[in-house]
C-alpha atoms as a PDB file:
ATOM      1  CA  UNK A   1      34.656 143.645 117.341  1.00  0.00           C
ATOM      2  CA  UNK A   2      38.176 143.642 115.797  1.00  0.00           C
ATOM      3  CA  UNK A   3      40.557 141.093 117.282  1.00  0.00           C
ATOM      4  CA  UNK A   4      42.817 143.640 118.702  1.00  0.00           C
ATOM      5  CA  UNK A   5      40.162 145.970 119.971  1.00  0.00           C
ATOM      6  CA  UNK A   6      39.801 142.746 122.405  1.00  0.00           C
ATOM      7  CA  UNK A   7      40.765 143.660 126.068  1.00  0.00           C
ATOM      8  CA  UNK A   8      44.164 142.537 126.840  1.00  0.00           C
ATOM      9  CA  UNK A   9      44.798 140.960 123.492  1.00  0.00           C
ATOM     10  CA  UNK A  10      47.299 144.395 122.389  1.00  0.00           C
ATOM     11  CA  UNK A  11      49.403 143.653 125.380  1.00  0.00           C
ATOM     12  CA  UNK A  12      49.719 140.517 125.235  1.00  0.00           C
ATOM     13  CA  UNK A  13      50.663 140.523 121.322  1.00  0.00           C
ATOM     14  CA  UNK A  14      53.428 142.877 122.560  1.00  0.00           C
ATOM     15  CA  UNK A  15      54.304 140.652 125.530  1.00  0.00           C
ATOM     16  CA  UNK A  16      54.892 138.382 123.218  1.00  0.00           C
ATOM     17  CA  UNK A  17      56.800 139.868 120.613  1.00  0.00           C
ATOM     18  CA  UNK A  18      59.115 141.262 122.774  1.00  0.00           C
ATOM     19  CA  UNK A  19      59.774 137.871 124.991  1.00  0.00           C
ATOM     20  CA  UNK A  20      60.608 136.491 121.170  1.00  0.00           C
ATOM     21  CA  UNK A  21      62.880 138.770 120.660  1.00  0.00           C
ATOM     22  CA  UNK A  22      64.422 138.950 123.395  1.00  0.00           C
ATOM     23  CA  UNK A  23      64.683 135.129 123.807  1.00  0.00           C
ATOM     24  CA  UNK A  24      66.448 135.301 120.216  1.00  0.00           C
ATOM     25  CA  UNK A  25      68.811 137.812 121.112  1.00  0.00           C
ATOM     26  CA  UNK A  26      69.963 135.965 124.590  1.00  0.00           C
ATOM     27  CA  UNK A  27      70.065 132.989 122.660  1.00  0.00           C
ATOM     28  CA  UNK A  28      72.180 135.038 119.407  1.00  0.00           C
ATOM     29  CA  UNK A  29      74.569 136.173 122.502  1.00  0.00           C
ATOM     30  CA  UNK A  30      75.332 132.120 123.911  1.00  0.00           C
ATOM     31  CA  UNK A  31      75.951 131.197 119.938  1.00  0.00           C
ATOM     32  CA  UNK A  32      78.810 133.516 119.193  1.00  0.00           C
ATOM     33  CA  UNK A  33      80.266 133.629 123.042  1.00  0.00           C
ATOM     34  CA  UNK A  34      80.518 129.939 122.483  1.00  0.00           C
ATOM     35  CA  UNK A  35      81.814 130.346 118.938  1.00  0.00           C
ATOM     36  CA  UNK A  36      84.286 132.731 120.220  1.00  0.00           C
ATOM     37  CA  UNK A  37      85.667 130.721 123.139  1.00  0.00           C
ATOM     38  CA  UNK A  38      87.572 128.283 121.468  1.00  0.00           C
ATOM     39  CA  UNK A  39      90.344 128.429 118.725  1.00  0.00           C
ATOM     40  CA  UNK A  40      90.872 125.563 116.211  1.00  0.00           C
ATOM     41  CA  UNK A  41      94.280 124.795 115.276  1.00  0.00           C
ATOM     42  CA  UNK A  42      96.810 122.473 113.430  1.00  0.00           C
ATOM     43  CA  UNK A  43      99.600 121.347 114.847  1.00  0.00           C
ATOM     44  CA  UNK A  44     102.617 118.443 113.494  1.00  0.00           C
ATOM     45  CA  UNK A  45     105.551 116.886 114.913  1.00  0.00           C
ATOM     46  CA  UNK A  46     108.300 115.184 112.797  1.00  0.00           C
ATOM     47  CA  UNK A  47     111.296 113.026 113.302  1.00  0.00           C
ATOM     48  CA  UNK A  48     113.992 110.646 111.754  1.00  0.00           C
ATOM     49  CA  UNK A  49     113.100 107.480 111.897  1.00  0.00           C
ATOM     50  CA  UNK A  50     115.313 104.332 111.259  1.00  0.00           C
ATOM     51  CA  UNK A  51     113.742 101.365 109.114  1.00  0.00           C
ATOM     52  CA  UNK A  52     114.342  97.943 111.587  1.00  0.00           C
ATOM     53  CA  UNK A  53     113.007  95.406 108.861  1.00  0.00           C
ATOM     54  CA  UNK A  54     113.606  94.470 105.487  1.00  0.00           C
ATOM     55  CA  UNK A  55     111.139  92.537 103.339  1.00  0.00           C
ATOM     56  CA  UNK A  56     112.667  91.449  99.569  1.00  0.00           C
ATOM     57  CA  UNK A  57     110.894  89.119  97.026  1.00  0.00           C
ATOM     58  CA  UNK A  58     112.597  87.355  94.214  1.00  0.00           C
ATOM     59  CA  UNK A  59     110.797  85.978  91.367  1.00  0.00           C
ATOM     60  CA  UNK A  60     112.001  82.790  89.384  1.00  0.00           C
ATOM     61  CA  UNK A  61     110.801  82.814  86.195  1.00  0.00           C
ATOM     62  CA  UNK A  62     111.083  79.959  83.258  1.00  0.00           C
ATOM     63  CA  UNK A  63     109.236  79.511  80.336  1.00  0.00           C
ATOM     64  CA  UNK A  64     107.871  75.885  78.949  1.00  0.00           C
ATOM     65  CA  UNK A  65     106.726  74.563  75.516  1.00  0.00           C
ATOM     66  CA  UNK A  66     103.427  72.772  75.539  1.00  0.00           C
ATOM     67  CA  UNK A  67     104.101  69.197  77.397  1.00  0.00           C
ATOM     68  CA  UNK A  68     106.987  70.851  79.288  1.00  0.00           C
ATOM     69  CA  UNK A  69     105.224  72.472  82.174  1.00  0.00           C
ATOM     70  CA  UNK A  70     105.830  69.154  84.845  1.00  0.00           C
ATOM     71  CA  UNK A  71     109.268  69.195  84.219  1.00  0.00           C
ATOM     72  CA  UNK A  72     110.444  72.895  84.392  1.00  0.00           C
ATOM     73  CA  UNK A  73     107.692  73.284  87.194  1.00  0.00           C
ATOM     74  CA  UNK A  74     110.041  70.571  88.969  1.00  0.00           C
ATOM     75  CA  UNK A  75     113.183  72.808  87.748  1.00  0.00           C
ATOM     76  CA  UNK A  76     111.605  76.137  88.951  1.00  0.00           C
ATOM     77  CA  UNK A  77     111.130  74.291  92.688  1.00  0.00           C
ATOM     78  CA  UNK A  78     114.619  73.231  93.025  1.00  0.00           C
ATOM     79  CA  UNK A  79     115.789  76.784  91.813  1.00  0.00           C
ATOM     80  CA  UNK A  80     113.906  78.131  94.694  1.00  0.00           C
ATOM     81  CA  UNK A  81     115.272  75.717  97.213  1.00  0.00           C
ATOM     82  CA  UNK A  82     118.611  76.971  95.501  1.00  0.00           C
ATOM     83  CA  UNK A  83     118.136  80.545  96.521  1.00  0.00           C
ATOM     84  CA  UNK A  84     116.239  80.056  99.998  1.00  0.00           C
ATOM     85  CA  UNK A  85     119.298  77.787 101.267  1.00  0.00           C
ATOM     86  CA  UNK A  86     121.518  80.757  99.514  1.00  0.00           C
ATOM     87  CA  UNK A  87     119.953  83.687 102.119  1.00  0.00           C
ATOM     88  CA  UNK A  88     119.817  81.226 105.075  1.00  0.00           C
ATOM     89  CA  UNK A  89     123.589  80.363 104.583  1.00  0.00           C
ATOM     90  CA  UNK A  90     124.129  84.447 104.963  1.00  0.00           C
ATOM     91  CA  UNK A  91     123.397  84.187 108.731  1.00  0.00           C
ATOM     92  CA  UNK A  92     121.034  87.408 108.760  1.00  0.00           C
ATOM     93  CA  UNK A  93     119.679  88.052 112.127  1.00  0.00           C
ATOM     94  CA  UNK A  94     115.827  87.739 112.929  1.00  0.00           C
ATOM     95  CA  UNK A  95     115.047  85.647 109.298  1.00  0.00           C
ATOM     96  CA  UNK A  96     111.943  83.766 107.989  1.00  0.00           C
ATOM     97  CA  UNK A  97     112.746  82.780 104.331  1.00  0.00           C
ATOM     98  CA  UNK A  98     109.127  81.504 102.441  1.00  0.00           C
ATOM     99  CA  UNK A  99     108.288  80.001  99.478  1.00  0.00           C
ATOM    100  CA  UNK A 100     105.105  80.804  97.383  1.00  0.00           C
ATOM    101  CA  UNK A 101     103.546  77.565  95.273  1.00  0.00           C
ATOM    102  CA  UNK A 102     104.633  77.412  91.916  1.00  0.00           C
ATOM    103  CA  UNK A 103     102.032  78.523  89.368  1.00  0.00           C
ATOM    104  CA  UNK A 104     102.045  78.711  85.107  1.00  0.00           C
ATOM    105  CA  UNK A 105     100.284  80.745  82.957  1.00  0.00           C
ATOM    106  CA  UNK A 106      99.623  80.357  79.356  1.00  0.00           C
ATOM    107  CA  UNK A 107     101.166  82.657  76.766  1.00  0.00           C
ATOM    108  CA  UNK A 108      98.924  83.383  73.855  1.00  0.00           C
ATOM    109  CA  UNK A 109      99.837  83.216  69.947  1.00  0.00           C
ATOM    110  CA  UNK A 110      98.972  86.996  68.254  1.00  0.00           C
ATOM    111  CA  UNK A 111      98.398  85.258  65.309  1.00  0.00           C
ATOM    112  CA  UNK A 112      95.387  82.504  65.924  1.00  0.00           C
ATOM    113  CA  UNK A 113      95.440  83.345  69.940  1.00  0.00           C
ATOM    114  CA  UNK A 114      96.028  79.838  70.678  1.00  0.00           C
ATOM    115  CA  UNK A 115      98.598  78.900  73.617  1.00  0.00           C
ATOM    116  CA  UNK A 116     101.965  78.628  72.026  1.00  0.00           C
ATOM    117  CA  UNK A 117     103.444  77.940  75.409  1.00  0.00           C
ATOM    118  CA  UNK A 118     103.439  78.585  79.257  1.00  0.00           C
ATOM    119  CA  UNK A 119     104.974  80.946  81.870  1.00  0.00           C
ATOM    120  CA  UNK A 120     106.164  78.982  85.241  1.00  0.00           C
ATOM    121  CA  UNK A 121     106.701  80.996  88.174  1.00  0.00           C
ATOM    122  CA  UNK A 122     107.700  80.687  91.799  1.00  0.00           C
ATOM    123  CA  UNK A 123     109.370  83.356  94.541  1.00  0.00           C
ATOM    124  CA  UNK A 124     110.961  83.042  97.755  1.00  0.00           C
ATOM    125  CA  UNK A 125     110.497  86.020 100.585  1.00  0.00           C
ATOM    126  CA  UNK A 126     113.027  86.627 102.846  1.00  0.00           C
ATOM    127  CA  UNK A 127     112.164  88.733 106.071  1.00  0.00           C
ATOM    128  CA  UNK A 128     115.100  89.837 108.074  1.00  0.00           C
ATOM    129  CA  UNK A 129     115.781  92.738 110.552  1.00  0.00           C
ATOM    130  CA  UNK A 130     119.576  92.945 108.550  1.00  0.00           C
ATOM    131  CA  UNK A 131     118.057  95.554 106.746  1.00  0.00           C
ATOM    132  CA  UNK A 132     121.724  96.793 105.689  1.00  0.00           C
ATOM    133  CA  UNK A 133     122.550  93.521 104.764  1.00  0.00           C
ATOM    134  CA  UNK A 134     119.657  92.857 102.354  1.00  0.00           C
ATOM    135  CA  UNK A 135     120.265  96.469 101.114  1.00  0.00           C
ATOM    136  CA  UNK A 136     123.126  95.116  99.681  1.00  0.00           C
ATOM    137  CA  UNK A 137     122.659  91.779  98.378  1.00  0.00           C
ATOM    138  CA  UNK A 138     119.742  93.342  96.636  1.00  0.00           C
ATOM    139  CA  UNK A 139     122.439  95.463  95.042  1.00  0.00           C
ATOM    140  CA  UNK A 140     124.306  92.805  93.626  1.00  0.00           C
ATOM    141  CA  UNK A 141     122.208  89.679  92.294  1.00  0.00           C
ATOM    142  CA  UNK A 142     125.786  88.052  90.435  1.00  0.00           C
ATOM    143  CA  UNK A 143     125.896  85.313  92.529  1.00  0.00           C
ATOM    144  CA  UNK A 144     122.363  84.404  92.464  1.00  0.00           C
ATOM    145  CA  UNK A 145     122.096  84.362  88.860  1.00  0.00           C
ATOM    146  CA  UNK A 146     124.860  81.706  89.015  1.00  0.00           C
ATOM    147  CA  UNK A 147     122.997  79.329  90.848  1.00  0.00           C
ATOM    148  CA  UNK A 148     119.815  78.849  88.765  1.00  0.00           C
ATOM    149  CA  UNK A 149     119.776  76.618  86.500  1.00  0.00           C
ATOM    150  CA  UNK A 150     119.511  76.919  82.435  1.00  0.00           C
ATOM    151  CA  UNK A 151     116.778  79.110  81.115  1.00  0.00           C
ATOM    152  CA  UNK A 152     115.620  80.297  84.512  1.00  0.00           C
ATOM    153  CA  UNK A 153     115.215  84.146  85.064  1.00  0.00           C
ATOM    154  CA  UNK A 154     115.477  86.029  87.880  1.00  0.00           C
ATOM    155  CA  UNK A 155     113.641  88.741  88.794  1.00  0.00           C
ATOM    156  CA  UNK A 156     114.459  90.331  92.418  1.00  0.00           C
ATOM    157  CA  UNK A 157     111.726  93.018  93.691  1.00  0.00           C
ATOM    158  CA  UNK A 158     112.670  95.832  95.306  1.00  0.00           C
ATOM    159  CA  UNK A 159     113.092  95.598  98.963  1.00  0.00           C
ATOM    160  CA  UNK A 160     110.639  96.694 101.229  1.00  0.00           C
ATOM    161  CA  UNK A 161     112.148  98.491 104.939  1.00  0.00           C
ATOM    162  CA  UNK A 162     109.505  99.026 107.454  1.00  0.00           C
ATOM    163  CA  UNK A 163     109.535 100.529 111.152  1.00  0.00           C
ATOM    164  CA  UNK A 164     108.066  97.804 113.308  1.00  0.00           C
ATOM    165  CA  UNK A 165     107.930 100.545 116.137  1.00  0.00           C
ATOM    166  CA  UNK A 166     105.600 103.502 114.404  1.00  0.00           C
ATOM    167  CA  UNK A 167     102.566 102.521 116.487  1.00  0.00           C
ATOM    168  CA  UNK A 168     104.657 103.474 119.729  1.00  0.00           C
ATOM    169  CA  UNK A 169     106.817 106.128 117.689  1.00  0.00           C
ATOM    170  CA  UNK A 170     102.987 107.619 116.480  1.00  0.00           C
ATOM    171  CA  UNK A 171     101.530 107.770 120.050  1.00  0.00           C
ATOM    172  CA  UNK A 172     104.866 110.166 120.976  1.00  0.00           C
ATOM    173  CA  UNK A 173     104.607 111.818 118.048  1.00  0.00           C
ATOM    174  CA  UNK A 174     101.136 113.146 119.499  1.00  0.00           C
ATOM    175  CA  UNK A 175     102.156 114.900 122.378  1.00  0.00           C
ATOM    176  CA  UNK A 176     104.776 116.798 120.408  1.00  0.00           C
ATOM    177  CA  UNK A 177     101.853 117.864 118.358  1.00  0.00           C
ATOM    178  CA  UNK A 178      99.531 119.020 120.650  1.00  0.00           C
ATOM    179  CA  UNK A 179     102.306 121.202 122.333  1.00  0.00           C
ATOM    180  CA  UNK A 180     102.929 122.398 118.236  1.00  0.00           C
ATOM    181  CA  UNK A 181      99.203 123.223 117.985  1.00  0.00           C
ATOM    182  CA  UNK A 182      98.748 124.881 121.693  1.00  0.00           C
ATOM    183  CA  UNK A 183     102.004 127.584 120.195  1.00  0.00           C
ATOM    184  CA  UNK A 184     100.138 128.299 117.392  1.00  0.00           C
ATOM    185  CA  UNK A 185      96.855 128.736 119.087  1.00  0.00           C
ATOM    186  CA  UNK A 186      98.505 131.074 121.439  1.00  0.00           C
ATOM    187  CA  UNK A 187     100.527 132.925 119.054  1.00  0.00           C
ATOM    188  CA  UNK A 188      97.642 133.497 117.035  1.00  0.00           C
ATOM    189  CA  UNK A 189      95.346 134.376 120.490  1.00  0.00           C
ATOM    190  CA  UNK A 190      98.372 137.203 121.796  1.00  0.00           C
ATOM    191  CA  UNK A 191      97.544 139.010 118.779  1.00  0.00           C
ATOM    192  CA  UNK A 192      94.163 139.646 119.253  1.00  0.00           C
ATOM    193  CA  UNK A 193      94.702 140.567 122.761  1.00  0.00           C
ATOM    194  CA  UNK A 194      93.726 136.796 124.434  1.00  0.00           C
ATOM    195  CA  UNK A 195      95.162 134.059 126.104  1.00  0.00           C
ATOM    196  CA  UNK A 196      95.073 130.161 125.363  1.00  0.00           C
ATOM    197  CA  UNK A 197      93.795 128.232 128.105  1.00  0.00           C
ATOM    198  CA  UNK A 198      93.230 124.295 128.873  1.00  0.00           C
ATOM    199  CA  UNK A 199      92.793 121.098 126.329  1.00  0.00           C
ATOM    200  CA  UNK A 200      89.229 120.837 124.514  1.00  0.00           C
ATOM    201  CA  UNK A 201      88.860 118.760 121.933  1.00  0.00           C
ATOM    202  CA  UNK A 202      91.518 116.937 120.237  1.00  0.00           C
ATOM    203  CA  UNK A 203      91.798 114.343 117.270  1.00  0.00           C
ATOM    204  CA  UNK A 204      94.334 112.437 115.173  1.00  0.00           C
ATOM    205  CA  UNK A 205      95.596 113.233 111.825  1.00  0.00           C
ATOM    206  CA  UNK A 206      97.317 111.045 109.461  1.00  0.00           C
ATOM    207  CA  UNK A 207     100.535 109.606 109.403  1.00  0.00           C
ATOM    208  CA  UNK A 208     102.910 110.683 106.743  1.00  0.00           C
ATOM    209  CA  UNK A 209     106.188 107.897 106.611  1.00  0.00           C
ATOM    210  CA  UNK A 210     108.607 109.037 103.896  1.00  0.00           C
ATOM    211  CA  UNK A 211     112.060 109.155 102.623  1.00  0.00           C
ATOM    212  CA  UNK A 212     113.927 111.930 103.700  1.00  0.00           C
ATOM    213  CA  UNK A 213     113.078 115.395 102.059  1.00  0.00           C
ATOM    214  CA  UNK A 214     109.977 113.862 100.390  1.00  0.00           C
ATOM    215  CA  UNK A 215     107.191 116.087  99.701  1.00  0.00           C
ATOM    216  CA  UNK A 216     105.190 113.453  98.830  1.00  0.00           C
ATOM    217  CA  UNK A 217     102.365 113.197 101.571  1.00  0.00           C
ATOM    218  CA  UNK A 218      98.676 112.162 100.409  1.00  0.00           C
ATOM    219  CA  UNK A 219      95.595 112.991 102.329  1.00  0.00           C
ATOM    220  CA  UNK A 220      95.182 109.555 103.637  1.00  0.00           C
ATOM    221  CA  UNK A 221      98.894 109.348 104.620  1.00  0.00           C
ATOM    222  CA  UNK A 222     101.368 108.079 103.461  1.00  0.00           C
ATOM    223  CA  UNK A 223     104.021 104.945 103.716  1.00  0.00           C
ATOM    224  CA  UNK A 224     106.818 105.386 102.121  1.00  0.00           C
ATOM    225  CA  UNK A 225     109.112 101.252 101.769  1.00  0.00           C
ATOM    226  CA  UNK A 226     111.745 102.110  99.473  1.00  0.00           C
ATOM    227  CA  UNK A 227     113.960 103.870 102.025  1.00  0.00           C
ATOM    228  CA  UNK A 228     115.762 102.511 105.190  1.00  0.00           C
ATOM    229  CA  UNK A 229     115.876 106.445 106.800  1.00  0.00           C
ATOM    230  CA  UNK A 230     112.746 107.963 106.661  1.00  0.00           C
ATOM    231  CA  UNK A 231     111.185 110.963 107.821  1.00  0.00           C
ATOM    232  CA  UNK A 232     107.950 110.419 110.199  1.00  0.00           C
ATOM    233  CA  UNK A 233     105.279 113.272 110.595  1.00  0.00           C
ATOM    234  CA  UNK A 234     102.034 113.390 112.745  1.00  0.00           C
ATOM    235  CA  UNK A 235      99.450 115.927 112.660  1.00  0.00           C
ATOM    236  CA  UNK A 236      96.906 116.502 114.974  1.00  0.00           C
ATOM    237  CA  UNK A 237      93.521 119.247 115.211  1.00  0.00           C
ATOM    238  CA  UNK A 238      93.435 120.778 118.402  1.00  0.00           C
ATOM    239  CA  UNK A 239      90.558 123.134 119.688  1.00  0.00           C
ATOM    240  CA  UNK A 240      91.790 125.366 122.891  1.00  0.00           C
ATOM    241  CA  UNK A 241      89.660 127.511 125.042  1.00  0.00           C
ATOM    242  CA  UNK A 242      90.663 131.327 124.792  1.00  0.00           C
ATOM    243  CA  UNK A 243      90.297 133.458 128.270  1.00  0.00           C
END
């Protein structure tokens, strides 16, 4: 006997068959409902933001023949005494003024690569919410350069302004955002005959800190230093249900 010349074993093939597919299609129909209940959008908030504290390095350099190093080491010190008395006598509000240790390096002969002498180097860091202020001493080094004594050089890094206040200035920066994404979602709902409804999912994007009409954002975000006004951005991906 053939298997489906068995009693019952047609019908039940078919029962089976068609509970499949029908199983498959109720189960094709909760996929794209679901699919087609929410909307994913990006939204972004932006505002200018004022840098509160300055950060600026100087470098004192001074190079030393062999059997020299003690000595201009001891020079090098005293030149960055010098300049760390010279910001603390400018009264700048909110100031921490460090040292680093002084360190040498050998410089190396092209000719036989032997050391021919060394490179001595120290820095002082001055940290100062006078952001202004340091803007412009950075500006103008003339009286600096006077104090340090023979053979020194000076080498002043650019100053670094930061907003101590961007994790608080972030977190409202976020709620801007979402309302940003939540007009996009609906403009983009209206025009296929919809309506946005509540909050589903939400997460943060990255922060983008950068000079005024910079265009120079990274994927990772970005922190712009070199500017006291900056520009602060926040993005955020937003999924809405649609009704």
């Amino acid at each position: 006997m053939k298997f489906f010349d068995r009693p019952l074993v047609a019908p039940a093939v078919l029962l089976g068959v068609a509970l499949f597919a029908g199983l498959a299609f109720v189960g094709w129909g909760i996929s794209a409902r679901g699919q087609g209940n929410t909307i994913s959008v990006t939204g972004s908030a932006s505002t200018a933001a004022t840098a509160d504290t300055a950060s600026w390095t100087i470098d004192i350099n001074e190079n030393a023949y062999p059997g020299e190093v003690a000595s201009v080491s001891a020079r090098v010190v005293s030149d960055a005494n010098i300049i760390a008395k010279y910001l603390a006598n400018q009264k700048l509000a909110s100031t921490s003024i460090t040292s680093a240790t002084v360190s040498s390096s050998g410089n190396y002969s092209s000719k036989d690569g032997t050391i021919s002498g060394y490179s001595v180097n120290d820095s002082v860091t001055i940290s100062t919410s006078d952001v202004h202020k340091i803007d412009t001493l950075s500006h103008d080094i003339t009286a600096l350069d006077a104090l340090l004594s023979d053979g020194a050089n000076l080498s002043p890094e650019q100053p670094q302004y930061y907003i101590s206040t961007l994790p608080q200035l972030r977190v409202s920066l976020l709620g801007a955002a979402i309302k940003d994404a939540k007009a996009r979602a609906s403009a983009i709902a209206q025009s296929g005959g919809s309506t946005v409804g509540a909050l589903e999912t939400a997460s943060s994007g990255v922060v983008q800190v950068l000079a005024p009409n910079s265009t120079n954002v990274e994927d990772y975000g970005q922190y712009d230093t070199s500017s006291i006004d900056k520009q602060v951005t926040v993005t955020v991906r937003a999924n809405f249900y649609v009704q």
